[in-house]
Protein backbone atom coordinates (compact mmCIF):
# COMPACT_ATOMS: atom_id res chain seq x y z
CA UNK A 1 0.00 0.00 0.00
CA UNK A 2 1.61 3.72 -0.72
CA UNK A 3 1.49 6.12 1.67
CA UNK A 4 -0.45 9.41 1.32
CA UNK A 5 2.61 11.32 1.22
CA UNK A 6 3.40 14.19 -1.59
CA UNK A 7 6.04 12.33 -3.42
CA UNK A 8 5.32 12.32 -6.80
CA UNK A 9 5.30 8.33 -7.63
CA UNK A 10 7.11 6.48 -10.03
CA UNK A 11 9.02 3.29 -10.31
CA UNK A 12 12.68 2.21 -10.94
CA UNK A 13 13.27 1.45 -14.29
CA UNK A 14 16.80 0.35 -13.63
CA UNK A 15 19.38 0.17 -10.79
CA UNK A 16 22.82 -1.04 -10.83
CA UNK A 17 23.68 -1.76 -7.06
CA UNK A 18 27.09 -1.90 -7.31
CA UNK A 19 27.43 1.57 -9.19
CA UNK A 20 25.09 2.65 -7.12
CA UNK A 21 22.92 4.47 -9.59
CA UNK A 22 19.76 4.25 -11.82
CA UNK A 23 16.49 5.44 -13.26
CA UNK A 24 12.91 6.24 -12.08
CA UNK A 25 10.26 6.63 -14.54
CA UNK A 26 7.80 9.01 -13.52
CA UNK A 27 3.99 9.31 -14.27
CA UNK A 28 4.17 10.76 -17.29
CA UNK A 29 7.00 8.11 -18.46
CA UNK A 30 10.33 10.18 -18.52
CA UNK A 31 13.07 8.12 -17.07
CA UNK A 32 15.15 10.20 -14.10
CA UNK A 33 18.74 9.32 -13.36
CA UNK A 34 20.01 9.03 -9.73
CA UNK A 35 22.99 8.21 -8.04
CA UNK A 36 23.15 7.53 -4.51
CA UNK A 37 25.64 9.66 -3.36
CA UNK A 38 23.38 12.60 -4.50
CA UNK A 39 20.04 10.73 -3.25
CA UNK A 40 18.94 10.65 0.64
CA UNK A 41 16.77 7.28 0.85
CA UNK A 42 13.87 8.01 3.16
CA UNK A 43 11.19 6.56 4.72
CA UNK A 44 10.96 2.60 6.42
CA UNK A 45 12.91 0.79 3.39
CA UNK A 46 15.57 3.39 3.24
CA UNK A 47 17.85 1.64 2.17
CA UNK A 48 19.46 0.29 -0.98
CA UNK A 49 18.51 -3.16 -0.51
CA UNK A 50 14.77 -2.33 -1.26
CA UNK A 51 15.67 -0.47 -4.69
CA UNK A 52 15.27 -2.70 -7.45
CA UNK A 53 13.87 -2.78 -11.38
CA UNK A 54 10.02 -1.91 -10.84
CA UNK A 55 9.89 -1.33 -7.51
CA UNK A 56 7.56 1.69 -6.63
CA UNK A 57 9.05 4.61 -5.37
CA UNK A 58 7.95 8.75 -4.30
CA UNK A 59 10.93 10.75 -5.38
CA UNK A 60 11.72 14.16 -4.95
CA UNK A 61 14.07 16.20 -7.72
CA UNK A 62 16.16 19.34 -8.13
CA UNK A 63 17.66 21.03 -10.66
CA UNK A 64 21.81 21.42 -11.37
CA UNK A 65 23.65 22.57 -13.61
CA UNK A 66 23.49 18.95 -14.86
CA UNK A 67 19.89 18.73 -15.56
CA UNK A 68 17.22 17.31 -13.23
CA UNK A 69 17.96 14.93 -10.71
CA UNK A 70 16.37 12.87 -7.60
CA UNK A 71 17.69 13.81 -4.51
CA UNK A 72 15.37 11.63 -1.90
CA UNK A 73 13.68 8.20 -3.18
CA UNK A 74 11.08 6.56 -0.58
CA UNK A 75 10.41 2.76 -1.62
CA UNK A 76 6.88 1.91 -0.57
């Protein structure tokens, strides 16, 4: 069950645990990268061990100079 939170949802559309980066595609379908060492994992199942490929997440973003990218990820 997701929480009633105000993440935006999504789901991750790839991870590579040992690089410790990935993608979350959002509602509309636009893949976002993460990584991490930028990301904060929130919430109960905040850690990397719950990531995985189509897992569904809330994510929060930011923009740098690099383009958009998550900065906290809560696995529901």
């Amino acid at each position: 069950v997701e929480e009633n939170d105000l993440f935006p949802k999504g789901s991750v559309s790839n991870f590579y645990p040992r690089q410790g980066y990935g993608a979350i595609k959002d509602a509309k379908g636009v893949d976002l990268y993460f990584n991490l060492d930028e990301a904060e994992l929130v919430g109960p199942k905040g850690d990397k061990k719950y990531l995985g490929a189509g897992k569904r997440v809330g994510f929060d973003r930011s923009r740098t100079s690099e383009g958009e990218r998550i900065i906290k990820i809560k696995v529901y």
